[in-house]
Protein backbone atom coordinates (compact mmCIF):
# COMPACT_ATOMS: atom_id res chain seq x y z
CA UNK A 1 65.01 105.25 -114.91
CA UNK A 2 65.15 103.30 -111.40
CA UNK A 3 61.65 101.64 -110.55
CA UNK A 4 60.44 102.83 -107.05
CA UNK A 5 60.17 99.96 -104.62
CA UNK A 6 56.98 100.08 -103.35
CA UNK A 7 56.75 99.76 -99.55
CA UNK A 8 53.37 98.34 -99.40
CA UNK A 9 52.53 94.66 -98.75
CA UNK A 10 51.07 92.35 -100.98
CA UNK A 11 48.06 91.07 -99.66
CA UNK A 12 46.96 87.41 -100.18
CA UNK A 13 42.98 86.86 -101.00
CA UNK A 14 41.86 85.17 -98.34
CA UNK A 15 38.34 83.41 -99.06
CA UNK A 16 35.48 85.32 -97.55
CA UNK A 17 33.24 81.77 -97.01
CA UNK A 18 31.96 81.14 -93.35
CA UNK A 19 33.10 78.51 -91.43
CA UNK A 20 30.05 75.46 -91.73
CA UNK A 21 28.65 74.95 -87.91
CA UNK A 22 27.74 71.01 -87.63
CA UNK A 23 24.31 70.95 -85.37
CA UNK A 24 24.40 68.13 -83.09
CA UNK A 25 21.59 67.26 -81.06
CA UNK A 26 22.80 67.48 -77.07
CA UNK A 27 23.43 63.76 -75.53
CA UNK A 28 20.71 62.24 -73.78
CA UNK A 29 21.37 62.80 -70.21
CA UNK A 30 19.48 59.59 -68.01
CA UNK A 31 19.82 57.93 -64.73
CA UNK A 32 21.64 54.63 -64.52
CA UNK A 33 18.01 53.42 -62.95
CA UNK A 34 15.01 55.01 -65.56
CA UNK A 35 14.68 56.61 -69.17
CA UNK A 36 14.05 60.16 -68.19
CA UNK A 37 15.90 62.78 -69.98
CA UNK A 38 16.80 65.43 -67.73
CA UNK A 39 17.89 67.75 -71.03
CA UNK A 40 13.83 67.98 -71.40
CA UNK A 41 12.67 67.52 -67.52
CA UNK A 42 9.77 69.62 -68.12
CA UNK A 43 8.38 67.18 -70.41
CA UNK A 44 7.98 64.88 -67.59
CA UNK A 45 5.15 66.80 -65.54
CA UNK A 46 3.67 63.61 -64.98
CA UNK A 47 6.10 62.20 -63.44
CA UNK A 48 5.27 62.66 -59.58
CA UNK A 49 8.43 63.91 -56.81
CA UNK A 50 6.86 64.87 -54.36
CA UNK A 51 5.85 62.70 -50.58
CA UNK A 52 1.77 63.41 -51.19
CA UNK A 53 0.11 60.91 -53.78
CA UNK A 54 -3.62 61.67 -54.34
CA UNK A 55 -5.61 59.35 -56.65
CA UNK A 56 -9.39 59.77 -56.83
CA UNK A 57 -9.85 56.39 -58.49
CA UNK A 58 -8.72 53.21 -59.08
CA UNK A 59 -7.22 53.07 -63.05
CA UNK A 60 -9.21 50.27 -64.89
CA UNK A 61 -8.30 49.04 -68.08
CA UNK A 62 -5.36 47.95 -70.03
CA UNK A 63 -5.51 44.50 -68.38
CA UNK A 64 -6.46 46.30 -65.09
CA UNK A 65 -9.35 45.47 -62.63
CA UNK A 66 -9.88 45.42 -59.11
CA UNK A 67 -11.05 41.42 -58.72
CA UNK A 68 -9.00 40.37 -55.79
CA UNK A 69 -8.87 42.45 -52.22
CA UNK A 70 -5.55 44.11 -51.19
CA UNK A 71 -4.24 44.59 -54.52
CA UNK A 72 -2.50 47.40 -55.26
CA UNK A 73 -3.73 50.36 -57.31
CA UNK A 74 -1.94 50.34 -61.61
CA UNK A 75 -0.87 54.43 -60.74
CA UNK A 76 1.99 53.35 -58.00
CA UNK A 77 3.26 50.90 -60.33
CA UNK A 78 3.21 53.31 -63.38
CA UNK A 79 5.03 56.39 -61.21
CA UNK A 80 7.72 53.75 -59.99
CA UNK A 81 8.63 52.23 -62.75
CA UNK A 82 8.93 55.00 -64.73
CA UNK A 83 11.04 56.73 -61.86
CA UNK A 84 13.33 53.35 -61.28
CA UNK A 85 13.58 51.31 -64.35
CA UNK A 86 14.18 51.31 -68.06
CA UNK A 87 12.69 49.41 -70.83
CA UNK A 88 13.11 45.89 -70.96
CA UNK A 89 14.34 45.79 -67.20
CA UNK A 90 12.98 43.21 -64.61
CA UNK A 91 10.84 43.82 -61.88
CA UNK A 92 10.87 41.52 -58.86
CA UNK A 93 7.62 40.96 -56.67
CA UNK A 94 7.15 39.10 -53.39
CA UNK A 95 3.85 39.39 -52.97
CA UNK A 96 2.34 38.75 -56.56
CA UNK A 97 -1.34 38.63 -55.81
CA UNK A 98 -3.46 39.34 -58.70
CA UNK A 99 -0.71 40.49 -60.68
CA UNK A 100 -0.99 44.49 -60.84
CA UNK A 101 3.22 44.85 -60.98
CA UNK A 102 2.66 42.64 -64.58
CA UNK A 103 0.36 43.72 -65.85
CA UNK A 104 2.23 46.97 -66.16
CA UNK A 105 5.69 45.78 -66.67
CA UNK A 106 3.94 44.84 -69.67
CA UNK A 107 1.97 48.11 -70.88
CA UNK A 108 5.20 50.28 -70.00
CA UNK A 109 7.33 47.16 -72.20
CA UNK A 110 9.26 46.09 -69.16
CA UNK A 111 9.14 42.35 -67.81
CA UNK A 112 8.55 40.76 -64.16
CA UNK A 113 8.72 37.70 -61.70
CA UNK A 114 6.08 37.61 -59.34
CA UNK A 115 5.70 35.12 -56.22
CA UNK A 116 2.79 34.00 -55.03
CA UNK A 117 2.07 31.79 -52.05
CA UNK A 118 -1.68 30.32 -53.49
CA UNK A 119 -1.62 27.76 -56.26
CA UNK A 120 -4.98 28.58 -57.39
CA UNK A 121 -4.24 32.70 -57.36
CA UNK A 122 -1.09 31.67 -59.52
CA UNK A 123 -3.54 30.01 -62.06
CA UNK A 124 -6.18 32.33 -62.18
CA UNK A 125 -3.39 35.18 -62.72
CA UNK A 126 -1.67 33.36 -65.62
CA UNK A 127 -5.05 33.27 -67.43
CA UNK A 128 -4.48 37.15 -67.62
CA UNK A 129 -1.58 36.79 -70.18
CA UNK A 130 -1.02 34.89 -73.48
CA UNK A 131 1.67 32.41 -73.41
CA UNK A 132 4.10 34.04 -75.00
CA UNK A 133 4.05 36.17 -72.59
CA UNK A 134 4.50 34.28 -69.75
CA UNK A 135 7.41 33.20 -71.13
CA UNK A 136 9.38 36.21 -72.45
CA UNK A 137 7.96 39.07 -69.92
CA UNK A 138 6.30 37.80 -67.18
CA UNK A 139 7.27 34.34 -65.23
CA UNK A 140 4.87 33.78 -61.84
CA UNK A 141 6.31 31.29 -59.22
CA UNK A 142 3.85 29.61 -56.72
CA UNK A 143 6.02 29.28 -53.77
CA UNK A 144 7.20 31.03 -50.23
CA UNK A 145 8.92 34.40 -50.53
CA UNK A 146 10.11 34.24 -47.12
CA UNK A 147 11.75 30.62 -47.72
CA UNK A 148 15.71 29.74 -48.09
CA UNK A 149 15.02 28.00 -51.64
CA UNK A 150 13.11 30.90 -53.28
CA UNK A 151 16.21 32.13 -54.30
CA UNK A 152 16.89 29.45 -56.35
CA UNK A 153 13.68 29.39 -58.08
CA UNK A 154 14.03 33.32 -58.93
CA UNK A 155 17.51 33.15 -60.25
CA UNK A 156 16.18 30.12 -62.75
CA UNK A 157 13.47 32.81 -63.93
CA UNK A 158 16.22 35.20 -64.15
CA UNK A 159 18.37 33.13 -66.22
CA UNK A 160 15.38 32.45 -68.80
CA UNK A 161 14.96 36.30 -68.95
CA UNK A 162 18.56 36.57 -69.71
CA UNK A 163 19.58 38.11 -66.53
CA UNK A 164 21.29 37.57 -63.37
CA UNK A 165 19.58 40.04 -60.91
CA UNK A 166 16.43 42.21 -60.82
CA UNK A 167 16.37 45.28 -61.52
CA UNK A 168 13.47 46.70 -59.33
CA UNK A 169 11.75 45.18 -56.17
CA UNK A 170 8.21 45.50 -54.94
CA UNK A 171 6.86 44.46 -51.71
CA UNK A 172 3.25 44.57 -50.71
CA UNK A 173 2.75 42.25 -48.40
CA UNK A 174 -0.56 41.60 -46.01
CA UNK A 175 -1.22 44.39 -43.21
CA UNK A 176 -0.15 41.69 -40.68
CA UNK A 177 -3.68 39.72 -39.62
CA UNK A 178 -5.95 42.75 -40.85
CA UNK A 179 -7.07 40.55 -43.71
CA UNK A 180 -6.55 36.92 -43.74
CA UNK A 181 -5.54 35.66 -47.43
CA UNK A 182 -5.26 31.79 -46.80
CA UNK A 183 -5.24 28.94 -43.93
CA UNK A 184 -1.46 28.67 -44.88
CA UNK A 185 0.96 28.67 -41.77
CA UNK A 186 3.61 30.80 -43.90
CA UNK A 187 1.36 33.46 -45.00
CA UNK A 188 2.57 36.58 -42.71
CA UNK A 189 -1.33 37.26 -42.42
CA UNK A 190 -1.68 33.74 -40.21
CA UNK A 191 1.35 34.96 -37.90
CA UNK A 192 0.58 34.54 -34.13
CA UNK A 193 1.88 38.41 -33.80
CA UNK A 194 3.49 41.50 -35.03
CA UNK A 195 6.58 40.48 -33.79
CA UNK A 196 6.48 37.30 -35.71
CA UNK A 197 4.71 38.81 -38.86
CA UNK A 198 7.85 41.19 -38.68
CA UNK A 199 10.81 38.69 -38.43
CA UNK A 200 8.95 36.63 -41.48
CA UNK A 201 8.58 39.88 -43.52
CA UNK A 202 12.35 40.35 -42.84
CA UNK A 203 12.84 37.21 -44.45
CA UNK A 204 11.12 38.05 -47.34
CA UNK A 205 13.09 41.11 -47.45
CA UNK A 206 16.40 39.43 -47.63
CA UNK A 207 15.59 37.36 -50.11
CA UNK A 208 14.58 40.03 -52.16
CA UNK A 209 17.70 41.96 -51.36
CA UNK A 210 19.91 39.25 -52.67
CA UNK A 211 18.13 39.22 -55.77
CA UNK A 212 18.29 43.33 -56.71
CA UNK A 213 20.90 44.51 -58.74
CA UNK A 214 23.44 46.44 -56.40
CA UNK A 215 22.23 50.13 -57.47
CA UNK A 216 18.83 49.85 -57.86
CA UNK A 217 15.64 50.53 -55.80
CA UNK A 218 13.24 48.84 -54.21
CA UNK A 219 9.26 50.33 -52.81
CA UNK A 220 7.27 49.08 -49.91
CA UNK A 221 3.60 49.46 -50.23
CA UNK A 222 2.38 49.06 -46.67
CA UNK A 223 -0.45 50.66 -44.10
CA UNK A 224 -0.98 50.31 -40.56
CA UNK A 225 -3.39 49.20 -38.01
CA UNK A 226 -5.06 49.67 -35.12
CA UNK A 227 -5.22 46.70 -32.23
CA UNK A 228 -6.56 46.45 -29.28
CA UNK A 229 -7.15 50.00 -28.41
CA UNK A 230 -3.01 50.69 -29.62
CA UNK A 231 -2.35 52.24 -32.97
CA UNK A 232 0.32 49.90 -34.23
CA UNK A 233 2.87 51.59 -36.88
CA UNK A 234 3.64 47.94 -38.84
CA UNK A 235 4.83 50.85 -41.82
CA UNK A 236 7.64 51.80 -39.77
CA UNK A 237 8.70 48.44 -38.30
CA UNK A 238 8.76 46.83 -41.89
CA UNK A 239 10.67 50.19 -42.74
CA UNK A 240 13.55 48.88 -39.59
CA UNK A 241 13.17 45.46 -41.27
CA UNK A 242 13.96 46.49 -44.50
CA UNK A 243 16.95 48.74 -43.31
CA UNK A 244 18.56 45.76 -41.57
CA UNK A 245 18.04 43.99 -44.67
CA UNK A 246 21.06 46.11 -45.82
CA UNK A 247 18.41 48.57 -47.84
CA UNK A 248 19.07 52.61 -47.51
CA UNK A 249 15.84 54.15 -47.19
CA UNK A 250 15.40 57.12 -49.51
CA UNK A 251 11.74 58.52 -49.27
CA UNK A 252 8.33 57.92 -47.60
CA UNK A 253 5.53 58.52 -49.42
CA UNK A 254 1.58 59.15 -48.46
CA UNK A 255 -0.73 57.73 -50.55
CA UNK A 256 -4.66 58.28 -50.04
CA UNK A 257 -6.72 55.21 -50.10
CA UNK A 258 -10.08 56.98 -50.24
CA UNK A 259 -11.46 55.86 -53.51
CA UNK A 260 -9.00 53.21 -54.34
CA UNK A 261 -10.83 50.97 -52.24
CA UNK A 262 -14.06 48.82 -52.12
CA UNK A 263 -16.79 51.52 -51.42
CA UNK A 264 -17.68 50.95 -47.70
CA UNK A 265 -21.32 52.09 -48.15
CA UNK A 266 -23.50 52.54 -44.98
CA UNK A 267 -20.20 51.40 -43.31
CA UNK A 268 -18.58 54.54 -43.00
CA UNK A 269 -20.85 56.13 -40.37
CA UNK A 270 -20.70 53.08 -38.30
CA UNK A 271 -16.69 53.94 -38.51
CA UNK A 272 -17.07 57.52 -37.92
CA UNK A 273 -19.35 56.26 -34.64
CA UNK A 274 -16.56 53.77 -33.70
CA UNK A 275 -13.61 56.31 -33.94
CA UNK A 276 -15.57 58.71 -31.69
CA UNK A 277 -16.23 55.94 -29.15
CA UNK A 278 -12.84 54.34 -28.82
CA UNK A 279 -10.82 57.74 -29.38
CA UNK A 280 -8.91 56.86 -32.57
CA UNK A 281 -8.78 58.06 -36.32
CA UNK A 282 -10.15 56.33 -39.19
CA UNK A 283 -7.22 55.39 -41.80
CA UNK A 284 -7.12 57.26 -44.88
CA UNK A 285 -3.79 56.83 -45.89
CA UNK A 286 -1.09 54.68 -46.38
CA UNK A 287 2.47 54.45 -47.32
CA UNK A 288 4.94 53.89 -50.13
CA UNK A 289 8.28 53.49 -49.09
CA UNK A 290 11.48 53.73 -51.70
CA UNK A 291 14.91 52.03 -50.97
CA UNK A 292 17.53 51.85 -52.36
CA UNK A 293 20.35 48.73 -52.60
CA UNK A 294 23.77 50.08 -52.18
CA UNK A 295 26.31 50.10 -55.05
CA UNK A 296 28.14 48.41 -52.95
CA UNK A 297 26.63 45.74 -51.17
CA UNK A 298 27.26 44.47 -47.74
CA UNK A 299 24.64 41.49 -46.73
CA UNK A 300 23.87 42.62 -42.81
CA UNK A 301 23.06 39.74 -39.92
């Protein structure tokens, strides 16, 4: 008897185990400049972007302290650095003072080269730091930001930090003649006028332009002034100065000063009376400018 051929297909067992999914965690996504990771943005609330800064205080602490007039407040350094540089980068300032830009380079584990004019400020600021410090994150040079041979002296700093440029510039310089920090002819707050404290602030500017990595950002803490009966902008003309530097300005910021300051005590109704006389408005701001170097660079005349 003849087998029937079957017409149905054999079918081969095919195994019924799901394909394994690997689980990678996403990349972290970060700006050339900072460490933010913009997968998790929302964790960064504290992380200011807007133009309106309001502080009530002064921060204290952490190496912080308010012992030398004109300094900066610790919060603009905090938001900028952790807006325009990573860990472990270098941050350039011109106008060192009493050393607020290092003393948080260090808390947030970055580094920095400050400038100061005064001999004896440059002393009384290294006392603030151990000495291994001073030699591995923060290096202080007494000499004359707006001079031709500053360069020279940065670029030895930056070769003991094991780098060629800065990574982040500050500038606070004085509010032309408002406040007089020394008898030195080439402090801008001894310059004859605004047009002079201008071209020397320029200077300064230059030199810090040559020594920011192409790329990277640079703020201008600066107010204005009143003199003579004119409101004088010195914010803005630094701002031109900067520009023609060969900076690109990227944001102005206002910052309040009430609080951050020296309390003026009975002082402040003598003020009120002396804006109502002479027909002006008593400060309560100032600014904080960001700029930015060009990838690029092309040094302008």
């Amino acid at each position: 008897m003849a087998v029937k051929k079957s017409n149905l297909k054999t079918k081969t067992k095919v195994s019924q185990t799901p394909d394994l999914k690997v689980v990678t965690k996403p990349k972290v996504l970060t700006k050339p400049y900072n460490d933010i990771d913009l997968n998790n943005w929302k964790d960064y609330s504290h992380v200011l972007t807007d133009t309106l800064w309001e502080f009530n205080s002064r921060e204290k602490g952490n190496g912080h302290s308010y012992d030398y007039h004109g300094n900066y407040i610790p919060q603009i350094a905090h938001q900028l650095y952790e807006r325009f540089t990573k860990k472990g980068d270098i941050v350039l300032d011109m106008f060192f003072g009493s050393g607020t830009s290092g003393i948080e380079a260090v808390n947030m584990n970055r580094r920095c080269i400050g400038v100061e004019l005064k001999q004896e400020l440059v002393d009384y600021v290294s006392q603030k730091f151990d000495p291994k410090t001073l030699v591995t994150d923060v290096n202080i040079i007494c000499g004359d930001s707006a001079s031709s041979d500053i360069g020279v002296k940065i670029q030895d700093r930056l070769a003991v930090m094991g780098s060629e440029k800065a990574q982040f510039l500050v500038l606070h310089p004085p509010y032309d003649d408002i406040i007089k920090f020394s008898d030195k002819k080439e402090d801008l707050s001894n310059c004859a006028t605004t047009e002079d404290f201008y071209d020397l602030f320029e200077e300064v500017a230059r030199n810090g332009y040559e020594q920011l990595e192409n790329g990277r950002f640079a703020a201008l803490i600066i107010g204005d002034k009143y003199a003579k009966g004119e409101y004088i902008p010195l914010s803005f003309g630094c701002m031109e100065r900067m520009n023609r530097a060969g900076f690109v300005t990227k944001a102005i910021i206002v910052k309040n000063i009430e609080g951050n300051e020296k309390a003026k005590g009975k002082q402040a109704n003598l003020w009120r009376y002396r804006a109502l006389y002479g027909g002006f408005y008593i400060f309560k701001h100032e600014y904080i400018m960001v700029f930015q170097k060009p990838l690029k660079s092309q040094k302008k005349k």
